[in-house]
PDB file of N, CA and C in Angstrom:
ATOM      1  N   UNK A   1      51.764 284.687 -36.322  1.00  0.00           N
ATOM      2  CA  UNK A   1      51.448 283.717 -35.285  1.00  0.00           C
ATOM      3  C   UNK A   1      50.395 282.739 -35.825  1.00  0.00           C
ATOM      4  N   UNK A   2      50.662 281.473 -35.539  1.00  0.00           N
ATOM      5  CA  UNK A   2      49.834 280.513 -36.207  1.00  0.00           C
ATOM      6  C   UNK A   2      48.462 280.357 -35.269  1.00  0.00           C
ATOM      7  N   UNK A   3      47.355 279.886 -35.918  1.00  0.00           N
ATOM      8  CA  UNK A   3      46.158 279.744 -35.398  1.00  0.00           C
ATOM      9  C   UNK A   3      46.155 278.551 -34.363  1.00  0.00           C
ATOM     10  N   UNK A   4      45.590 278.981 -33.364  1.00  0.00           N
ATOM     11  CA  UNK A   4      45.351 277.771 -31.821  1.00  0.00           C
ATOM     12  C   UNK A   4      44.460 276.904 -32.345  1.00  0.00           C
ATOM     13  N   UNK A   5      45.487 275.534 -31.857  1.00  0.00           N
ATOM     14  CA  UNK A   5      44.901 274.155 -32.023  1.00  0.00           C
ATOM     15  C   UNK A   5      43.818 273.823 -31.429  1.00  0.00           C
ATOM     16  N   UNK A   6      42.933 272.931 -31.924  1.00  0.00           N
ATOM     17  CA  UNK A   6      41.574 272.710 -31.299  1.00  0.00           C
ATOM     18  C   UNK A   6      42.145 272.393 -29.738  1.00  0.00           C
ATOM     19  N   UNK A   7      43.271 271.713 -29.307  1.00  0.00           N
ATOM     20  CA  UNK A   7      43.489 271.383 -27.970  1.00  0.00           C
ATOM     21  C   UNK A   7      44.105 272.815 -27.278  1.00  0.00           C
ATOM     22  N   UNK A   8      44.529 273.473 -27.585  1.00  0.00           N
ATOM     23  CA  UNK A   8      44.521 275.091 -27.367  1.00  0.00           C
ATOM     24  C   UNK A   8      43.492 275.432 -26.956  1.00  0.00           C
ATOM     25  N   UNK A   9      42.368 275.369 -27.439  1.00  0.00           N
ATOM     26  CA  UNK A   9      41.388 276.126 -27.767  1.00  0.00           C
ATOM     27  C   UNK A   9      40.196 275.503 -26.864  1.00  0.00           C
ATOM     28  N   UNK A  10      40.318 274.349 -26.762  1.00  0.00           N
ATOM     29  CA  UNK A  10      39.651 273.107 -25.867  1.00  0.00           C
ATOM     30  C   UNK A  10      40.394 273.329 -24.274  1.00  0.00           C
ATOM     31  N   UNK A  11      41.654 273.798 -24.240  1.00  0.00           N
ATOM     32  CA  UNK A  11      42.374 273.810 -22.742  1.00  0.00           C
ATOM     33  C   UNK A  11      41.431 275.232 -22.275  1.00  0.00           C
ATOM     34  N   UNK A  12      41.071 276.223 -22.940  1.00  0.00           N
ATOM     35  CA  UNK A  12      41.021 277.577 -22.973  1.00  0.00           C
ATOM     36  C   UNK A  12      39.423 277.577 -22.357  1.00  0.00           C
ATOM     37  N   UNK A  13      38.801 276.851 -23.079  1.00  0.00           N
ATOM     38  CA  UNK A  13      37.253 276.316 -22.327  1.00  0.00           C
ATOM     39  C   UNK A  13      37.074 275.735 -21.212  1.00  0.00           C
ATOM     40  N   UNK A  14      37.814 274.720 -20.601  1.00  0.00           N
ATOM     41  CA  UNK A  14      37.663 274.279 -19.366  1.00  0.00           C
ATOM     42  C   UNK A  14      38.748 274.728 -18.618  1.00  0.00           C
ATOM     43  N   UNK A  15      39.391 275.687 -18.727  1.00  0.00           N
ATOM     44  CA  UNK A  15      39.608 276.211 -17.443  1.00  0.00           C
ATOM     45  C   UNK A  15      39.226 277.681 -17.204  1.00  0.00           C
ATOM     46  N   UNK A  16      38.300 278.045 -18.370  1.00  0.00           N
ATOM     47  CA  UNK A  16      37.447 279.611 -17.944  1.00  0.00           C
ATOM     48  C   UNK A  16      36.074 279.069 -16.947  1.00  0.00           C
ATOM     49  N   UNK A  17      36.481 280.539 -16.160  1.00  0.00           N
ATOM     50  CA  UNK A  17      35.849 280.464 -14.596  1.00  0.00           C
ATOM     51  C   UNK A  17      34.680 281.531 -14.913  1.00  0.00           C
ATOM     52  N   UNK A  18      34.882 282.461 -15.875  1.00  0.00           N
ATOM     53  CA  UNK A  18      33.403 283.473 -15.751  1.00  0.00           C
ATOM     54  C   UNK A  18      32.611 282.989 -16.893  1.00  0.00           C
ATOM     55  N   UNK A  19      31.738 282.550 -15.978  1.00  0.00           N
ATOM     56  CA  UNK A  19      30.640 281.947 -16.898  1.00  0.00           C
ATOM     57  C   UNK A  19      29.399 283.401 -17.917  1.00  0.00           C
ATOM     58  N   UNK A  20      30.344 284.580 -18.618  1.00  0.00           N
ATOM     59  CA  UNK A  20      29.433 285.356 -19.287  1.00  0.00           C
ATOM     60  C   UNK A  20      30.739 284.907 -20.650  1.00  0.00           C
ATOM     61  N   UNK A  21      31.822 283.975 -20.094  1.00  0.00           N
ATOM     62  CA  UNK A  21      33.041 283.730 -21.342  1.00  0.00           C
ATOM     63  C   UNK A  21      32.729 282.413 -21.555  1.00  0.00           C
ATOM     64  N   UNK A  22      32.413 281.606 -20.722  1.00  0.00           N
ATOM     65  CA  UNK A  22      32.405 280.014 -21.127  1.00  0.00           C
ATOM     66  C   UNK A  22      31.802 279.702 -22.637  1.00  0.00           C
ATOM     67  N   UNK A  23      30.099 279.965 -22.330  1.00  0.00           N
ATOM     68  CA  UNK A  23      30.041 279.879 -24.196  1.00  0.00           C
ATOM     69  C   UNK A  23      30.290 279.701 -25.425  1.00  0.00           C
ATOM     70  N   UNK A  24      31.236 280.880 -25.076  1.00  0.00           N
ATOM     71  CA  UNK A  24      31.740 281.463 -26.805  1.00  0.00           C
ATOM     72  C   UNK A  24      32.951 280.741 -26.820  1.00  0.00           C
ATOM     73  N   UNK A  25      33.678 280.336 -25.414  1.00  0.00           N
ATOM     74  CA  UNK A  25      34.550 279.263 -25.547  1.00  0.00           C
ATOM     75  C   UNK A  25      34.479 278.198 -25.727  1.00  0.00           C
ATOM     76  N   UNK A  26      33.723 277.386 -25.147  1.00  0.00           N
ATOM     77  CA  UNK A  26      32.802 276.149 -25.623  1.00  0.00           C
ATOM     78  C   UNK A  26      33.151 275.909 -27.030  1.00  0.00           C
ATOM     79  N   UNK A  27      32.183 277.342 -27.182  1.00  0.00           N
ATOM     80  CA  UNK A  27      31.622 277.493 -29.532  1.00  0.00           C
ATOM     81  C   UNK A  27      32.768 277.215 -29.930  1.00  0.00           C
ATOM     82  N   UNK A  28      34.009 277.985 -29.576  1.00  0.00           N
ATOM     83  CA  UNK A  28      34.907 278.213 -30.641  1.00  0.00           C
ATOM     84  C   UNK A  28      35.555 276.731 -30.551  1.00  0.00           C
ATOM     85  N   UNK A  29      35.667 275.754 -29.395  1.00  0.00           N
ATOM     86  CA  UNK A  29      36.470 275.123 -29.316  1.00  0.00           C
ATOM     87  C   UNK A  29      35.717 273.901 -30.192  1.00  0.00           C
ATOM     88  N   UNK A  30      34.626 274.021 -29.875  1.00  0.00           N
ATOM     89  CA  UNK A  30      33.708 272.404 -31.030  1.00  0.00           C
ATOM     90  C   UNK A  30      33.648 273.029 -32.543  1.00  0.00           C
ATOM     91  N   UNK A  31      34.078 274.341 -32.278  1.00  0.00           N
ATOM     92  CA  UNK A  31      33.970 274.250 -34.146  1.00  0.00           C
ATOM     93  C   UNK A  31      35.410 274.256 -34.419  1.00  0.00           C
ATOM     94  N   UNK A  32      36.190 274.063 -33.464  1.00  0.00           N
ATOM     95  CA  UNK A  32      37.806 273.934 -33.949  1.00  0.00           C
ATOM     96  C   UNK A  32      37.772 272.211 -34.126  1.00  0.00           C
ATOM     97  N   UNK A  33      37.300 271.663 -33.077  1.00  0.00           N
ATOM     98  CA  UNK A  33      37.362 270.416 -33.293  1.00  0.00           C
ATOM     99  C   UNK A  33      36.475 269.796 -34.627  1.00  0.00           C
ATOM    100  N   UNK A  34      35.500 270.261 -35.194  1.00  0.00           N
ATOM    101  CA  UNK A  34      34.888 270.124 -35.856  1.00  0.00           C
ATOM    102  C   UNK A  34      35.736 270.518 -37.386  1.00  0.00           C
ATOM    103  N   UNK A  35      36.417 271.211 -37.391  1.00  0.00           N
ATOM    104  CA  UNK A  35      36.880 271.989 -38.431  1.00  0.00           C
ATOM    105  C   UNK A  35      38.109 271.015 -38.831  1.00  0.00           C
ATOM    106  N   UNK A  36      38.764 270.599 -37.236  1.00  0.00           N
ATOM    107  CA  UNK A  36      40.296 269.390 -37.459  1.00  0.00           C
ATOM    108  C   UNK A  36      39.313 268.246 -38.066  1.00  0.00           C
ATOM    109  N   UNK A  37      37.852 267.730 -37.927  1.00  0.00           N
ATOM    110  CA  UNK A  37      37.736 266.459 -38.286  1.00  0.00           C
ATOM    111  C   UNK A  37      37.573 266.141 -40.084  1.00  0.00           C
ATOM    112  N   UNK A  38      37.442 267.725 -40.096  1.00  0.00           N
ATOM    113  CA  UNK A  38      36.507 268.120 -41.773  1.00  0.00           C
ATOM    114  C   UNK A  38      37.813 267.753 -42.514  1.00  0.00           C
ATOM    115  N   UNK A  39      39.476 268.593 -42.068  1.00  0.00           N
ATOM    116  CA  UNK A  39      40.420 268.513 -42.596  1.00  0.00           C
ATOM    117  C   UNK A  39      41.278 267.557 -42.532  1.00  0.00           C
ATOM    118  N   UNK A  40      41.162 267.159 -41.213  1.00  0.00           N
ATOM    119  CA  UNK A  40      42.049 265.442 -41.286  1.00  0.00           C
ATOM    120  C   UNK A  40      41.356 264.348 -42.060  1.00  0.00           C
ATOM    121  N   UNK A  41      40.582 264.167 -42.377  1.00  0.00           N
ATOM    122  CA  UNK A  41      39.724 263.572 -42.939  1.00  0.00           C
ATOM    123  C   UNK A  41      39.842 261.936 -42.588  1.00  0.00           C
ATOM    124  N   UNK A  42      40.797 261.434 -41.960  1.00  0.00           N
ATOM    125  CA  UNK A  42      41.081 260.040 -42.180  1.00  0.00           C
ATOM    126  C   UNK A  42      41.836 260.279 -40.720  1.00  0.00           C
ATOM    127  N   UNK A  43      40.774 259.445 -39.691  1.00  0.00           N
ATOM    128  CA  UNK A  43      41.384 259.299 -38.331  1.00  0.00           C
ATOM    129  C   UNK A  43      42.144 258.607 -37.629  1.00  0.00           C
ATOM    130  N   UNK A  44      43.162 258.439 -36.729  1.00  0.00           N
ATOM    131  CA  UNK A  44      43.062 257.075 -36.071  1.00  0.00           C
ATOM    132  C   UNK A  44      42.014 256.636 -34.388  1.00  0.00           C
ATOM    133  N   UNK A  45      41.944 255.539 -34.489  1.00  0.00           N
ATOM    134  CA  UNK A  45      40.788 255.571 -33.348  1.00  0.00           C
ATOM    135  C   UNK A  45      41.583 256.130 -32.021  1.00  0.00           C
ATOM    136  N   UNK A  46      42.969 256.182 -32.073  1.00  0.00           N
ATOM    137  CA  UNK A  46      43.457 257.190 -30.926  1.00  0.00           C
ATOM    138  C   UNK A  46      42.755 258.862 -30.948  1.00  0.00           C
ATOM    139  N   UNK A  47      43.072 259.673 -32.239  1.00  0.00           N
ATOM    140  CA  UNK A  47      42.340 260.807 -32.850  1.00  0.00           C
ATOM    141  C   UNK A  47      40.671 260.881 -31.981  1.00  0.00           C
ATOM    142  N   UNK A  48      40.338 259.907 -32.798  1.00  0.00           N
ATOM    143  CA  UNK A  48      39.081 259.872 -32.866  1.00  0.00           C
ATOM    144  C   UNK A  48      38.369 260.268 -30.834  1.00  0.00           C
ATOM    145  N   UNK A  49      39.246 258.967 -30.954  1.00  0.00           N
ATOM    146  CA  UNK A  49      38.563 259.072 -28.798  1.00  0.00           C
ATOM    147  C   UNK A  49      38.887 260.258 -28.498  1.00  0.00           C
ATOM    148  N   UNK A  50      40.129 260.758 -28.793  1.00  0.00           N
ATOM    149  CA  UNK A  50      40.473 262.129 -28.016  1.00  0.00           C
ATOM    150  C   UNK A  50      39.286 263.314 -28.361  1.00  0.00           C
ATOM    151  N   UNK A  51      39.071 263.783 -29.957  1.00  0.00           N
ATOM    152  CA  UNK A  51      37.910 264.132 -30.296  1.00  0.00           C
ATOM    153  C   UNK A  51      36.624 264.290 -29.543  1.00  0.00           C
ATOM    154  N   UNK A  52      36.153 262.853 -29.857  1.00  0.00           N
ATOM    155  CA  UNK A  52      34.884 262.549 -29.296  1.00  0.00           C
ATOM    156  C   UNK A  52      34.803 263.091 -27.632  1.00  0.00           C
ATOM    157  N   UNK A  53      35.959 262.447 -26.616  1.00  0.00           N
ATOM    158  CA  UNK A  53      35.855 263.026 -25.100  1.00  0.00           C
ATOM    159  C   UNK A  53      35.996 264.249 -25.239  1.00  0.00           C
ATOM    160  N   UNK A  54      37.064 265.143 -26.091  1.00  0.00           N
ATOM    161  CA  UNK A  54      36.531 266.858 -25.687  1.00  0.00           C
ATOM    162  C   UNK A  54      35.069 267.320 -25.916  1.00  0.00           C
ATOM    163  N   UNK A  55      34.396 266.425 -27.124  1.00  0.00           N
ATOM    164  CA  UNK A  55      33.559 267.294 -26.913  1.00  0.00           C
ATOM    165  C   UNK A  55      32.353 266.691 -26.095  1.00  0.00           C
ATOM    166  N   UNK A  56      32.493 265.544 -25.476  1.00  0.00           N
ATOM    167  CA  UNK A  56      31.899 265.293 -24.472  1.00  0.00           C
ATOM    168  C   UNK A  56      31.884 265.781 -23.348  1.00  0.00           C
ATOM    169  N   UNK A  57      33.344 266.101 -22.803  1.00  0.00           N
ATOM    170  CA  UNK A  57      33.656 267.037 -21.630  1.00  0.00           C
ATOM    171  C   UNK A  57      32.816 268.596 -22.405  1.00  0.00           C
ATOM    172  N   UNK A  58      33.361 269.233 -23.217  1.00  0.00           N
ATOM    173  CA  UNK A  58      32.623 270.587 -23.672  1.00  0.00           C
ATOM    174  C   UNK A  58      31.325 270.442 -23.089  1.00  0.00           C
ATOM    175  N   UNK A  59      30.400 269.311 -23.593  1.00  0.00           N
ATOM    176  CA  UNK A  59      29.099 269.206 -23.779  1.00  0.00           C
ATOM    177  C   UNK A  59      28.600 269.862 -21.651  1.00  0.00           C
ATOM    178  N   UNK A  60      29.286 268.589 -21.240  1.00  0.00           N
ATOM    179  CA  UNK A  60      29.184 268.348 -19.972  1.00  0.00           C
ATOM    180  C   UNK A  60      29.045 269.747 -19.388  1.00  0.00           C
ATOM    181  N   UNK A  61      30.134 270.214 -19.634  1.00  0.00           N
ATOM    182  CA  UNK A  61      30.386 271.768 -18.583  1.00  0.00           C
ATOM    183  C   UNK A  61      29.389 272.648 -19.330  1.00  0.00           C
ATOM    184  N   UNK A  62      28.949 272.531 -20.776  1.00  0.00           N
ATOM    185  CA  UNK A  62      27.836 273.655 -20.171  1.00  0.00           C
ATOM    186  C   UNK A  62      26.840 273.071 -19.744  1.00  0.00           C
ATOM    187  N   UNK A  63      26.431 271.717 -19.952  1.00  0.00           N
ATOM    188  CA  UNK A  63      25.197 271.501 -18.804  1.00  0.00           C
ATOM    189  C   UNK A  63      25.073 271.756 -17.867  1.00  0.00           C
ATOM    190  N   UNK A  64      26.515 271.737 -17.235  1.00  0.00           N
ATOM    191  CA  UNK A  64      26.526 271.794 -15.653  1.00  0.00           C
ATOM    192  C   UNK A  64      26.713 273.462 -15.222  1.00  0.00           C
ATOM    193  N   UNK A  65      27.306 274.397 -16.621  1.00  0.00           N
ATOM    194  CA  UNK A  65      27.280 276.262 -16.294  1.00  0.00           C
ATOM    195  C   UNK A  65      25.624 276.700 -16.101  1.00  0.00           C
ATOM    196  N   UNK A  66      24.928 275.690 -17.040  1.00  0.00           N
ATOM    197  CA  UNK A  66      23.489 276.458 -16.964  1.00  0.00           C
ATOM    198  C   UNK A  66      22.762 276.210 -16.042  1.00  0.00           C
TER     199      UNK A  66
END
């Protein structure tokens, strides 16, 4: 089974409801996104926006879990 896409992995964070899981979902999902930017290396500014808003939304929801 192949490894979940940062947008996998990004769907999987905002729609967890117990906030003792949000976290580590959060983590995993900005270092997935982080990990697609290391390896794609060369974006398009479509890429890019999509990127940048997950992890703006990420950012958001845990401000708003804590």
């Amino acid at each position: 089974m192949p490894d979940p896409t940062w947008q996998e992995l990004y769907n999987a964070a905002i729609v967890e409801f117990d906030l003792t899981e949000l976290p580590e979902r959060v983590e995993v999902a900005c270092q997935a996104i982080h990990q697609y930017r290391v390896r794609k290396q060369t974006l398009s500014a479509a890429e890019r926006k999509a990127l940048d808003d997950a992890l703006r939304v990420l950012f958001t929801l845990m401000q708003r879990a804590a």
